[in-house]
N, C-alpha and C. Protein backbone atom coordinates (compact mmCIF):
# COMPACT_ATOMS: atom_id res chain seq x y z
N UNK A 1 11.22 -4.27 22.97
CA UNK A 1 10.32 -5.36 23.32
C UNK A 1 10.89 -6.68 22.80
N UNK A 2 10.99 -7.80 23.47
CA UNK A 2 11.13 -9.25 23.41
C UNK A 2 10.44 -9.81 22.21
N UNK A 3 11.00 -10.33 21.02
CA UNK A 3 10.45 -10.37 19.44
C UNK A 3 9.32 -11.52 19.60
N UNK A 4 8.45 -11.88 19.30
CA UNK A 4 7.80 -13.35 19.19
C UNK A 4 8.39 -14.09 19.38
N UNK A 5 8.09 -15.58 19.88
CA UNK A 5 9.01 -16.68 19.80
C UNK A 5 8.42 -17.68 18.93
N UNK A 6 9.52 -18.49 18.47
CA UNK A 6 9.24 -19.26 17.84
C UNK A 6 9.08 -20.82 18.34
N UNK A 7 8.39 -21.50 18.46
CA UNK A 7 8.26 -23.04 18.75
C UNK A 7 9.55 -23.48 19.60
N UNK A 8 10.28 -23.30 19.32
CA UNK A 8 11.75 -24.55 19.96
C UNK A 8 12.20 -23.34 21.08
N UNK A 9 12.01 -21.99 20.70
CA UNK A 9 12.36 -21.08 21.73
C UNK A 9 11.42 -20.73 23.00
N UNK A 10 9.97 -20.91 22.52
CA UNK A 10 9.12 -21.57 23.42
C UNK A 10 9.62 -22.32 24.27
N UNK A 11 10.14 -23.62 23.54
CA UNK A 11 10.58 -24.87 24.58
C UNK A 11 11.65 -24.67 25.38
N UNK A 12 12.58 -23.83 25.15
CA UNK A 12 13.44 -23.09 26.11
C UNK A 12 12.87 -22.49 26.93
N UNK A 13 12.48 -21.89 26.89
CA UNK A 13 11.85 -20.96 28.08
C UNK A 13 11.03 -21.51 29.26
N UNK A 14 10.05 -22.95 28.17
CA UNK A 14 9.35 -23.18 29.09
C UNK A 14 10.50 -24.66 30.09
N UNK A 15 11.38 -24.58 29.37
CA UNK A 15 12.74 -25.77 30.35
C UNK A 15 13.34 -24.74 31.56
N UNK A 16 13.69 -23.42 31.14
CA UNK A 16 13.87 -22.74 32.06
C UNK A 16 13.04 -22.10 32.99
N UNK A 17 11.78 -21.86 32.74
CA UNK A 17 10.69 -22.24 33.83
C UNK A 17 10.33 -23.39 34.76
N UNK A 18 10.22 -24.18 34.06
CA UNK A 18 10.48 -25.57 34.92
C UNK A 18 11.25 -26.16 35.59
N UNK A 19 12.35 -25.61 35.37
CA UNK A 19 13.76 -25.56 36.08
C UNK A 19 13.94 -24.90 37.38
N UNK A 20 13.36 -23.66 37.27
CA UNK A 20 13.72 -22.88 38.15
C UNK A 20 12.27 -23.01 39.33
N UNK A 21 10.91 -23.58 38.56
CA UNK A 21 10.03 -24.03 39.16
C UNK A 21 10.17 -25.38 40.33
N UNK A 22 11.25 -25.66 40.01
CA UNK A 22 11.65 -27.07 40.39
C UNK A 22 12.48 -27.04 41.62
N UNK A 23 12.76 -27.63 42.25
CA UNK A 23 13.62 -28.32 43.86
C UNK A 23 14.30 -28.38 43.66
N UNK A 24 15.48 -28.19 42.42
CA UNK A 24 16.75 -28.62 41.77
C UNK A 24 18.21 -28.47 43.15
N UNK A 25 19.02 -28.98 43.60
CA UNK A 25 19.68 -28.98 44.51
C UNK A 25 20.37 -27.30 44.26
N UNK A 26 21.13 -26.60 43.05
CA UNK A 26 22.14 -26.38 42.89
C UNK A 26 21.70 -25.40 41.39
N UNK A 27 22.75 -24.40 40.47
CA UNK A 27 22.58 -24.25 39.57
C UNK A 27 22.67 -24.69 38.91
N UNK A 28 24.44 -25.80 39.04
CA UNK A 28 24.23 -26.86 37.68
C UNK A 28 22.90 -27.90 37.48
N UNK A 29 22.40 -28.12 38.56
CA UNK A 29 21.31 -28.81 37.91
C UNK A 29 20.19 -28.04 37.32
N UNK A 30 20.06 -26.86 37.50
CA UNK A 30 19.15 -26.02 36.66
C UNK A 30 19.43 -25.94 35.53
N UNK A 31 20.82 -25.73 35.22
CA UNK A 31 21.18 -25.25 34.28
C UNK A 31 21.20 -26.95 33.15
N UNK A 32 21.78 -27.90 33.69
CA UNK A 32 21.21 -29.22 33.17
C UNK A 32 19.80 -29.74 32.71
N UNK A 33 18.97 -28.64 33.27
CA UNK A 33 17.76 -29.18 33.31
C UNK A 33 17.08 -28.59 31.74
N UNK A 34 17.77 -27.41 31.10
CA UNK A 34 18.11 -26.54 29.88
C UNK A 34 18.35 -27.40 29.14
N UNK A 35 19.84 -28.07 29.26
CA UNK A 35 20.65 -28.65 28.44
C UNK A 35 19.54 -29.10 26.77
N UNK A 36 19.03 -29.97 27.52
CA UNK A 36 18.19 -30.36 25.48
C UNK A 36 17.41 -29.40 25.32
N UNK A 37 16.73 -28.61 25.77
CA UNK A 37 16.20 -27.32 25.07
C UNK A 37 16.65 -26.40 24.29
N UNK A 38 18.05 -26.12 25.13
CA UNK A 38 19.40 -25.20 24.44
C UNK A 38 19.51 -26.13 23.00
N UNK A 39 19.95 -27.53 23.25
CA UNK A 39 20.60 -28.08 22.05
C UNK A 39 19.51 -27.91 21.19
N UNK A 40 18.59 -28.10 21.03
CA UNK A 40 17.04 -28.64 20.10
C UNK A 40 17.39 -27.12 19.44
N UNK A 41 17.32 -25.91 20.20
CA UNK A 41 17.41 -24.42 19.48
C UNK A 41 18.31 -24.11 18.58
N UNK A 42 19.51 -24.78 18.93
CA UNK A 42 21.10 -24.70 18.43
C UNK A 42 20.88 -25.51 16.78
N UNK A 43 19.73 -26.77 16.75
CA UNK A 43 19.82 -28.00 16.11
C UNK A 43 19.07 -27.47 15.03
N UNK A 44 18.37 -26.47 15.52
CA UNK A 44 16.68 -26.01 14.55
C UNK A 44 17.13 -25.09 13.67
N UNK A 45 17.00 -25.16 12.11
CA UNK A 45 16.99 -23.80 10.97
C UNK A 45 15.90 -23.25 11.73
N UNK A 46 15.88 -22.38 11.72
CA UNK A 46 15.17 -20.97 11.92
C UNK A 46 14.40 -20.93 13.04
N UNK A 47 15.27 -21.55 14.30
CA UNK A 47 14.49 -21.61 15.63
C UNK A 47 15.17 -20.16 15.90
N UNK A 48 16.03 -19.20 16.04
CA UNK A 48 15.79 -17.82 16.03
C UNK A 48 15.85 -17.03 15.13
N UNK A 49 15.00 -15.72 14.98
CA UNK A 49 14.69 -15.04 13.87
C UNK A 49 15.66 -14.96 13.36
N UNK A 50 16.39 -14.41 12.08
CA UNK A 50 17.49 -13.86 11.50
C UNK A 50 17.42 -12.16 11.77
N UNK A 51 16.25 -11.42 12.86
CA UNK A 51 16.53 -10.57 13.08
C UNK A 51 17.08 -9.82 14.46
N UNK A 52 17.05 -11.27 15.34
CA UNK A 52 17.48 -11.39 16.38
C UNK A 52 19.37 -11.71 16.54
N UNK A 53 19.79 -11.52 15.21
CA UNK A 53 21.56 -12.06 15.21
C UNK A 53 22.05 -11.39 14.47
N UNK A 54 21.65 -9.64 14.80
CA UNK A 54 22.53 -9.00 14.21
C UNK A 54 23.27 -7.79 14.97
N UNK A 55 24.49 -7.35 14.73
CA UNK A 55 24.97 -6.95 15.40
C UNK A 55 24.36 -5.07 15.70
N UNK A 56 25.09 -4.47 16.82
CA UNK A 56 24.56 -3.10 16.28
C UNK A 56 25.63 -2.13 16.34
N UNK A 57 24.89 -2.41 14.77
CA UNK A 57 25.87 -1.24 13.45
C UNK A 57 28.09 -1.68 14.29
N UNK A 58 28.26 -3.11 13.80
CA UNK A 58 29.79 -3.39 14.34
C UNK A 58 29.90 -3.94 15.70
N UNK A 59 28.91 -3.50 16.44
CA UNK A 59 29.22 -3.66 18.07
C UNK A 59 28.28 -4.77 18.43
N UNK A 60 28.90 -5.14 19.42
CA UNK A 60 28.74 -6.47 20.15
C UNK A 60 27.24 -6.11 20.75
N UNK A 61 26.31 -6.87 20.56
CA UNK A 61 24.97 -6.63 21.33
C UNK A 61 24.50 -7.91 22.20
N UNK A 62 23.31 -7.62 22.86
CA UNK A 62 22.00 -8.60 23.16
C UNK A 62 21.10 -8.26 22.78
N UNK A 63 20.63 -8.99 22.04
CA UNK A 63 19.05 -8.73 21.47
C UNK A 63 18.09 -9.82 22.35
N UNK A 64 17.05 -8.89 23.06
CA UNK A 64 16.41 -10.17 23.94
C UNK A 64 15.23 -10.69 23.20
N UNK A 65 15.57 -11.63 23.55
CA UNK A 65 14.30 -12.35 22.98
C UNK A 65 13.21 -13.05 23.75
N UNK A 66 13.14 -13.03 25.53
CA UNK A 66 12.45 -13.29 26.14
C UNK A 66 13.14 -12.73 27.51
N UNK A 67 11.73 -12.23 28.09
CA UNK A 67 12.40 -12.02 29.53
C UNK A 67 10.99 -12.32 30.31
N UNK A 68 11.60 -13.00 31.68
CA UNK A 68 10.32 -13.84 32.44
C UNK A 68 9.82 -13.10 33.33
N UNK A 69 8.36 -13.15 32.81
CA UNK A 69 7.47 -12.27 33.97
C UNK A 69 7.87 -11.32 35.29
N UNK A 70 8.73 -12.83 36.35
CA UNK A 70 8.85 -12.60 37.55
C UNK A 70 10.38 -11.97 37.44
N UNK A 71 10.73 -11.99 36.44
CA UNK A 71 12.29 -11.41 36.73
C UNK A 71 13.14 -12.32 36.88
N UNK A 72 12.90 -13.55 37.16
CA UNK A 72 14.06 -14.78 37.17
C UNK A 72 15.13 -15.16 36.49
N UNK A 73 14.67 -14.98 34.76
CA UNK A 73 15.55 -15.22 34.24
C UNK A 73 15.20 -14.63 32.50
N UNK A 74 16.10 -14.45 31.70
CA UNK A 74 15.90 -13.70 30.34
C UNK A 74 16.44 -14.54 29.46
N UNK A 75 16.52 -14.37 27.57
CA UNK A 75 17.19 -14.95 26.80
C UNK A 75 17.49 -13.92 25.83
N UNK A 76 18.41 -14.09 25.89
CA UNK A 76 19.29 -13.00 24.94
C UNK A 76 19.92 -13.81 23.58
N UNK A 77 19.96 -13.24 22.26
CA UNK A 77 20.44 -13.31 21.27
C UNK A 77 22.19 -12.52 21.36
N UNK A 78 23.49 -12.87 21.52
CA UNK A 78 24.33 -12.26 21.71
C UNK A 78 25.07 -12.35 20.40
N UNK A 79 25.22 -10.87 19.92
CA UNK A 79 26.02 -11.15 18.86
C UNK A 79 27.17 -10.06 19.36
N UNK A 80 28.77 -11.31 18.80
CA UNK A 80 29.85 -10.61 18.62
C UNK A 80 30.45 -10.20 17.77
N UNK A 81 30.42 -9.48 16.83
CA UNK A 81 31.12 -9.31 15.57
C UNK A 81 32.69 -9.38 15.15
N UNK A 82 33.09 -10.14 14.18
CA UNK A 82 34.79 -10.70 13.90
C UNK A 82 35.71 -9.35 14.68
N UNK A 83 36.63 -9.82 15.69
CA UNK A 83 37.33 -9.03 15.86
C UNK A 83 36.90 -7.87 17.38
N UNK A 84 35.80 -8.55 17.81
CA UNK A 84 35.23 -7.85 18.93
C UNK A 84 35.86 -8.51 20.22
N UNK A 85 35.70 -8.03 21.77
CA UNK A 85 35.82 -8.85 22.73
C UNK A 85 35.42 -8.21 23.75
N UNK A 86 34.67 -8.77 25.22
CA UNK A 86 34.06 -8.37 26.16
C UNK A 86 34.88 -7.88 26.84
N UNK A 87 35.64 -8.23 26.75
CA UNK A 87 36.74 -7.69 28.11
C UNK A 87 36.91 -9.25 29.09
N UNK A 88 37.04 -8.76 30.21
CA UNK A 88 37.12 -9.86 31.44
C UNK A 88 36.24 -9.31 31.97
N UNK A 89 35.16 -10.11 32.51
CA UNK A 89 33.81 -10.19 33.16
C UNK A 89 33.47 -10.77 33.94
N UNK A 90 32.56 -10.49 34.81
CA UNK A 90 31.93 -11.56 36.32
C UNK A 90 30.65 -11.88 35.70
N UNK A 91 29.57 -12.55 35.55
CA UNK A 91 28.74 -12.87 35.83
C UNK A 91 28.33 -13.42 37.50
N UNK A 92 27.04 -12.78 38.03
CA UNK A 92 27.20 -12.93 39.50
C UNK A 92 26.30 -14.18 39.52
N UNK A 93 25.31 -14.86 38.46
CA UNK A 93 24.85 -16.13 38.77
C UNK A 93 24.40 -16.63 37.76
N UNK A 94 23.87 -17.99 37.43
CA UNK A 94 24.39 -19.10 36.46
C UNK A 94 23.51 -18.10 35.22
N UNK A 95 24.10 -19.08 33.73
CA UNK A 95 23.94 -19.03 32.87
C UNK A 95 23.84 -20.10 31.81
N UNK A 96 23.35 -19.97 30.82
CA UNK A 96 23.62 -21.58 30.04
C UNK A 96 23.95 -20.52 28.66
N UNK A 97 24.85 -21.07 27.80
CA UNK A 97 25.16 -20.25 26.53
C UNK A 97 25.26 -21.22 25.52
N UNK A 98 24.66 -21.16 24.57
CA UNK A 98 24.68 -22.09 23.41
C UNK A 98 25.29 -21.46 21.98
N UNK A 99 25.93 -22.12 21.14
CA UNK A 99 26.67 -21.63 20.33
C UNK A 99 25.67 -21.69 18.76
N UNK A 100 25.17 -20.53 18.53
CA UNK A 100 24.15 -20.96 17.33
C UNK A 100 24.84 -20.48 16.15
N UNK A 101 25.79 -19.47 15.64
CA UNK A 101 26.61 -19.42 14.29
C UNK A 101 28.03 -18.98 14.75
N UNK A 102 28.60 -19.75 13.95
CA UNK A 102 30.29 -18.50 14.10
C UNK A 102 30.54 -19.48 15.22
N UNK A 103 31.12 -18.39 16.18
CA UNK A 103 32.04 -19.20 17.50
C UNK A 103 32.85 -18.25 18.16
N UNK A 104 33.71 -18.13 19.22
CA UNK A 104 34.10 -17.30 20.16
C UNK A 104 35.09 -18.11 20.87
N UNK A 105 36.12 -17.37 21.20
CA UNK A 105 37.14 -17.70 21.99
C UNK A 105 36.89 -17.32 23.35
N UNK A 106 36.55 -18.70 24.64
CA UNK A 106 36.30 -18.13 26.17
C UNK A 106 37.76 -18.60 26.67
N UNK A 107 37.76 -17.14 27.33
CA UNK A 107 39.09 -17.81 28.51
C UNK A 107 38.24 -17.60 29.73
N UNK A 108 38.54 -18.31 30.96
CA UNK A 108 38.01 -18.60 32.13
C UNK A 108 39.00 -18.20 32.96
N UNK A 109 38.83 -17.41 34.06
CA UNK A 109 39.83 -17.04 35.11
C UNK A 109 39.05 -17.65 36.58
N UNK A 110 40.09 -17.64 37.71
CA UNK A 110 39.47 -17.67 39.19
C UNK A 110 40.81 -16.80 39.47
N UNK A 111 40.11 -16.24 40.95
CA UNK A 111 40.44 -15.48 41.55
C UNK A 111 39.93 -14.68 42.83
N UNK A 112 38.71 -14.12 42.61
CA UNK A 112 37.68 -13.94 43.14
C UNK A 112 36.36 -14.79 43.02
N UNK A 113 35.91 -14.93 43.85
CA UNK A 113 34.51 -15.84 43.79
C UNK A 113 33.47 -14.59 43.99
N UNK A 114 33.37 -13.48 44.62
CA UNK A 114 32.21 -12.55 45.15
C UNK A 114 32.74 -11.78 45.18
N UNK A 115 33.06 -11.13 43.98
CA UNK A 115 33.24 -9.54 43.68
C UNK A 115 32.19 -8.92 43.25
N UNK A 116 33.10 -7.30 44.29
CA UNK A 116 32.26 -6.29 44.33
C UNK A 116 32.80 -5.29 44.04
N UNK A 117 32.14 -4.15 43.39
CA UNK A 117 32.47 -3.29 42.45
C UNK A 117 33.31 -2.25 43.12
N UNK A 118 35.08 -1.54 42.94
CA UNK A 118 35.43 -1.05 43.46
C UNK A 118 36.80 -2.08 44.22
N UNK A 119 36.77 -2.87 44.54
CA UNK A 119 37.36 -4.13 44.85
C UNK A 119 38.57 -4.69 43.70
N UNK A 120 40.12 -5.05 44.44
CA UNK A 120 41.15 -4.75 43.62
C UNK A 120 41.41 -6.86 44.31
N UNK A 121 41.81 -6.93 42.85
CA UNK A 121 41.55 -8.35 42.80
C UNK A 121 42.15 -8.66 41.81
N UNK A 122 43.28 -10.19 41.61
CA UNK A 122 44.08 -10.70 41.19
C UNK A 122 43.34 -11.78 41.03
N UNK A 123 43.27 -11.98 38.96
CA UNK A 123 43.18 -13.28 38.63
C UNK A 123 43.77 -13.97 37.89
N UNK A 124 43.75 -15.17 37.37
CA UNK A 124 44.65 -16.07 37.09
C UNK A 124 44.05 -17.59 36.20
N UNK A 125 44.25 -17.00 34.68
CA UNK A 125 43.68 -17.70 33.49
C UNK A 125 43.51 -18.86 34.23
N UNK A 126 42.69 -19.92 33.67
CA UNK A 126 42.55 -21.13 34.03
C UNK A 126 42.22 -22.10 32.80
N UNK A 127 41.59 -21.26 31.68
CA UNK A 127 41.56 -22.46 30.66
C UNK A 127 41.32 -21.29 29.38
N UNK A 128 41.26 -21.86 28.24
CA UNK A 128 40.81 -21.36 27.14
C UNK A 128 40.46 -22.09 26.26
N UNK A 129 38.58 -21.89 25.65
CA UNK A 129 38.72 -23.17 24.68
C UNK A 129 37.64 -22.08 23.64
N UNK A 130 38.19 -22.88 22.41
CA UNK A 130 37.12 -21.91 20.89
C UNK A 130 35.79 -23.10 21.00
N UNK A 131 34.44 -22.29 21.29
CA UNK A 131 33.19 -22.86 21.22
C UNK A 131 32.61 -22.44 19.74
N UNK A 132 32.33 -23.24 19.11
CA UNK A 132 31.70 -23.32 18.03
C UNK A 132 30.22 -23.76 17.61
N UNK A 133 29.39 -23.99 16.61
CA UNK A 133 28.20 -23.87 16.59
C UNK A 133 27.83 -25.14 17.01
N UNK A 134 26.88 -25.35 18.13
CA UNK A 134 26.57 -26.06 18.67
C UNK A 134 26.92 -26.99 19.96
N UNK A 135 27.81 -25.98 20.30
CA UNK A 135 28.67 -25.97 21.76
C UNK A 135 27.75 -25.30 22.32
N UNK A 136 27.65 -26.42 23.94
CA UNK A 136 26.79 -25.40 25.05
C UNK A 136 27.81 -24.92 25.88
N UNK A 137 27.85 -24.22 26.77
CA UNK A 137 28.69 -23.87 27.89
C UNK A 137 27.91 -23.56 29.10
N UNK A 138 28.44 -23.29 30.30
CA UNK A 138 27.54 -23.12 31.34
C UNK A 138 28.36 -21.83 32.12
N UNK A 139 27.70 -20.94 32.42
CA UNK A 139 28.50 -19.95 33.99
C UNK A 139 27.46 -20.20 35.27
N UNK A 140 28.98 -20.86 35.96
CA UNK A 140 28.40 -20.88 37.46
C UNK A 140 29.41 -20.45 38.88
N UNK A 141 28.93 -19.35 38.59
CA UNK A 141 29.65 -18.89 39.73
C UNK A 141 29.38 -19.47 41.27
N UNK A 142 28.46 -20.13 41.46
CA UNK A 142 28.95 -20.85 42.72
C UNK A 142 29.34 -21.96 42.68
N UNK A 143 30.40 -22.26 41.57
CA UNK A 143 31.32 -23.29 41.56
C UNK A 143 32.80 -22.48 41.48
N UNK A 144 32.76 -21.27 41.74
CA UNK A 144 33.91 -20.61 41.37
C UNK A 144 34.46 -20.44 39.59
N UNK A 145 33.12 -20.09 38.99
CA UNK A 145 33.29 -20.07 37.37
C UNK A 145 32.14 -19.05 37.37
N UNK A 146 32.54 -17.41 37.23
CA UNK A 146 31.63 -16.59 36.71
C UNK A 146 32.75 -15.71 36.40
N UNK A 147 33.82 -15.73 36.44
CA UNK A 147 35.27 -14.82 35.51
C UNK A 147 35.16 -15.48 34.04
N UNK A 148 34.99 -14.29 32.94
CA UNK A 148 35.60 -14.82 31.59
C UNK A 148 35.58 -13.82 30.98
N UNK A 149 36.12 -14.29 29.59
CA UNK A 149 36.80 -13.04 28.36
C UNK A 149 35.66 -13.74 27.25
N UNK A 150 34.93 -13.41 26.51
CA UNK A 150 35.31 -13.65 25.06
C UNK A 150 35.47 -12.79 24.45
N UNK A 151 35.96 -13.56 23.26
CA UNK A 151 36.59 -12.73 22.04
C UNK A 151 36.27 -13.50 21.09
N UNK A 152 35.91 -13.41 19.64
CA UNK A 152 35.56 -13.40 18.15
C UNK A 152 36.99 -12.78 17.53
N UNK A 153 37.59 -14.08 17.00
CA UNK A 153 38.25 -13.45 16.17
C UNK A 153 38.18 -13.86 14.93
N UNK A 154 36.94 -14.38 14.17
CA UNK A 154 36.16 -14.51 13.44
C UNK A 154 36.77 -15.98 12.32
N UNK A 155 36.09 -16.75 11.16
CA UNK A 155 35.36 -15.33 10.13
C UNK A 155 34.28 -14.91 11.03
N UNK A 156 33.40 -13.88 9.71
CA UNK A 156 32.30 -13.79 10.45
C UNK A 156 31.52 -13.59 12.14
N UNK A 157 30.22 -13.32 12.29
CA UNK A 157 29.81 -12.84 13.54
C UNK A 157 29.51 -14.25 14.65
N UNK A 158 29.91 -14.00 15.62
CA UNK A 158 29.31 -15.11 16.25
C UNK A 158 27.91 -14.72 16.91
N UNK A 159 27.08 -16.07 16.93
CA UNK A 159 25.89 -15.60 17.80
C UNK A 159 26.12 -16.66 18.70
N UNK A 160 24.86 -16.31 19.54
CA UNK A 160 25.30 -17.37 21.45
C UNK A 160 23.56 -16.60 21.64
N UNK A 161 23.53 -17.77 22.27
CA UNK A 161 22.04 -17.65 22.87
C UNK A 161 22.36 -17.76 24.62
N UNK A 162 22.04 -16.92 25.01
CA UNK A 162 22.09 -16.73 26.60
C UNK A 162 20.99 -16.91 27.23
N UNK A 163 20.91 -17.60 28.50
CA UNK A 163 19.67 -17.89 29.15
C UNK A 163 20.36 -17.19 30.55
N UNK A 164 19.97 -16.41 30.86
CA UNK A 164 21.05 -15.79 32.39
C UNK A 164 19.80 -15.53 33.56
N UNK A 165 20.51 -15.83 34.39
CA UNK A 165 19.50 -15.25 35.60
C UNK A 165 19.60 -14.13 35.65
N UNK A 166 17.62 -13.41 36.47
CA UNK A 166 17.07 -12.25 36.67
C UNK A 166 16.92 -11.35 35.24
N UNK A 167 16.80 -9.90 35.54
CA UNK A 167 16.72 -9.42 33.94
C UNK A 167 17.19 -8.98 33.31
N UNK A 168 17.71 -8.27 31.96
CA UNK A 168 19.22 -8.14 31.88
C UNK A 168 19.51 -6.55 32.73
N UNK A 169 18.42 -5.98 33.42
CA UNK A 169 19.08 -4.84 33.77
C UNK A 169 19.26 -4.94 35.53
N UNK A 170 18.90 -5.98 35.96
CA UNK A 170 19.66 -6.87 37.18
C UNK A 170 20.47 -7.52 37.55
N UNK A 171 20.64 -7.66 36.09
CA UNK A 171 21.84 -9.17 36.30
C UNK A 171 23.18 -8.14 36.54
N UNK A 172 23.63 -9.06 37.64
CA UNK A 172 25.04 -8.83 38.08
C UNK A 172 26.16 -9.13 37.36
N UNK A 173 26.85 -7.82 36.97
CA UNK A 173 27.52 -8.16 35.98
C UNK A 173 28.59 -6.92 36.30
N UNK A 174 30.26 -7.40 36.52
CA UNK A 174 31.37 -6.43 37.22
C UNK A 174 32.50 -6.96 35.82
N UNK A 175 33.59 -5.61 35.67
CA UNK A 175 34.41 -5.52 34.71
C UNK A 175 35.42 -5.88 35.72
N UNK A 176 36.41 -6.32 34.99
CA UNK A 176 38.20 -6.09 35.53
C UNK A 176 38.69 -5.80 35.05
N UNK A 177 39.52 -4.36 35.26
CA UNK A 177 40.27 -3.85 34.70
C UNK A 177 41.84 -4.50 34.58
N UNK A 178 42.37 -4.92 33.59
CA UNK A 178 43.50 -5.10 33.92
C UNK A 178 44.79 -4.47 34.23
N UNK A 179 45.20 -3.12 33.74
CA UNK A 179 45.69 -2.38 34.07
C UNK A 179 45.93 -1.90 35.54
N UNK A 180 44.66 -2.18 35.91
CA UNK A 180 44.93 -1.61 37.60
C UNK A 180 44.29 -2.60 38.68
N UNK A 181 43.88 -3.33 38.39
CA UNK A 181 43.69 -4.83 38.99
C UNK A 181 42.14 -4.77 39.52
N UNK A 182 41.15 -3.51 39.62
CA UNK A 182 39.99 -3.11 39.98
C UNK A 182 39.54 -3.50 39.20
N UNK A 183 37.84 -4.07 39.97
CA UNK A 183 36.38 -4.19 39.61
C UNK A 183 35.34 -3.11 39.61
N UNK A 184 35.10 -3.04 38.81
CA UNK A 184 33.95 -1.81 37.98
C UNK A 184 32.51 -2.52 37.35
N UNK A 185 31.73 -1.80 37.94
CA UNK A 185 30.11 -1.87 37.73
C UNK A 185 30.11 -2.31 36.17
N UNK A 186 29.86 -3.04 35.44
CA UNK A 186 29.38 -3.14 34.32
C UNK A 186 27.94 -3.52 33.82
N UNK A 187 26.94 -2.77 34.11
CA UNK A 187 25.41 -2.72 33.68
C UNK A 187 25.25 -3.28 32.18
N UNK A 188 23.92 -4.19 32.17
CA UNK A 188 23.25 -4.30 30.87
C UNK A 188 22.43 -2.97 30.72
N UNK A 189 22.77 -2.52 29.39
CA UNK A 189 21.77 -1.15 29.71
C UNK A 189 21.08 -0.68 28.23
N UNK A 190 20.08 -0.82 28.12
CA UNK A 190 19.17 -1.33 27.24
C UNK A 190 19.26 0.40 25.71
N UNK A 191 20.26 -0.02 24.97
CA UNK A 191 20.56 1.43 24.23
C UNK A 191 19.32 0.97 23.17
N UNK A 192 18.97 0.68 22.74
CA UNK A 192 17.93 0.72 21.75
C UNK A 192 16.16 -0.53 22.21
N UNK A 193 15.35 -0.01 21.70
CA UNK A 193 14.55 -1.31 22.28
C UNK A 193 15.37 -2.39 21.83
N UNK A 194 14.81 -3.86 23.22
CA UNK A 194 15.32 -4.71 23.14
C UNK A 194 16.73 -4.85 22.89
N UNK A 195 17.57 -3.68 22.67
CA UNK A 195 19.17 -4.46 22.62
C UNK A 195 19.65 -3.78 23.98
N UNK A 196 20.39 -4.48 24.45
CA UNK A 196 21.44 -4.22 25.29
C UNK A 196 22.99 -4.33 25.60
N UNK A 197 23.35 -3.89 26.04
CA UNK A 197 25.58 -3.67 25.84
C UNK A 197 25.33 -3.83 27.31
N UNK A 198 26.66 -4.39 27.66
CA UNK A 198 27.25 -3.91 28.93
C UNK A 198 28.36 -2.77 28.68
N UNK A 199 28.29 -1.91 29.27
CA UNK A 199 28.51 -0.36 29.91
C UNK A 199 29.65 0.12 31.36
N UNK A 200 30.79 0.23 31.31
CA UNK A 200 31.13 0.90 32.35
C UNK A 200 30.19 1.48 32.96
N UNK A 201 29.88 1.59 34.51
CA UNK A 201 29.32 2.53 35.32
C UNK A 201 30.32 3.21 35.66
């Protein structure tokens, strides 16, 4: 279950309601429409629990901390622990990620814009930058930006607050293998209440 919220995480939620309530042209402007909510959370001592940023037992989690009625959109607590990394990943639609302790190394690829699972596909780094506490970032794959890696190579754990569209066990979310150039199902899949991993299918 989704922990209580606290005041400033309230105000997130209710920016990403309003956002998505809204006429907005595009995702980046949804996802703009976040922007000072994310920061105000990032800015606040103890705008998320300290039991929402921990890892489970070493491994990289989401701990959610809100997910919206209609299914639109969720907020996840993501912790990576020193020395962890996602792999290379799709996200299939926007996201806003805010940097609340620690920090993470994103590399960004293009290659594919609408991959589908099973599908052999060549990509091709495009940037790499270390986000640190109080760095926002955005995924928008219909700008041709939903390929990335992170990695923690620490000190310490990083946390990231995720605001992602739909819920985390909808959200579109495909691996790349690098070895063999294939895309593989990668599910949020909820191993303990409230936490979730992404998972080979």
């Amino acid at each position: 279950m989704p922990r209580p919220l606290t005041a400033v995480l309230q105000d997130l939620v209710d920016a990403a309601t309003a956002a998505l309530d809204a006429d907005l042209p595009n995702e980046r402007a949804r996802c703009d429409a976040m922007l000072d909510a994310m920061a105000a959370v990032l800015g606040t001592d103890g705008a998320v629990p300290d039991g929402a940023c921990v890892s489970l037992r070493g491994d990289a989690v989401g701990n959610l901390l809100y997910a919206d009625p209609g299914g639109r959109f969720h907020v996840l607590a993501v912790v990576f622990p020193e020395g962890t990394s996602s792999g290379v990943h799709h996200h299939g639609c926007w996201g806003v990620i805010g940097y609340l302790r620690g920090g993470d190394e994103e590399t960004r690829y293009v290659g594919s814009d609408a991959p589908h699972e099973h599908d052999a596909v060549a990509l091709d780094e495009v940037s790499r930058h270390v986000w640190r506490q109080g760095d926002i970032t955005y995924l928008l794959p219909d700008e041709g930006d939903g390929w990335h890696r992170v990695k923690n190579a620490g000190p310490g754990d990083g946390v990231s607050i995720h605001v992602l569209c739909m819920t985390p066990s909808d959200h579109p979310h495909l691996f790349w293998d690098r070895s063999t150039g294939h895309v593989a199902g990668y599910p949020f899949i909820e191993v303990e209440s409230g936490r979730w991993q992404a998972r080979l299918s």
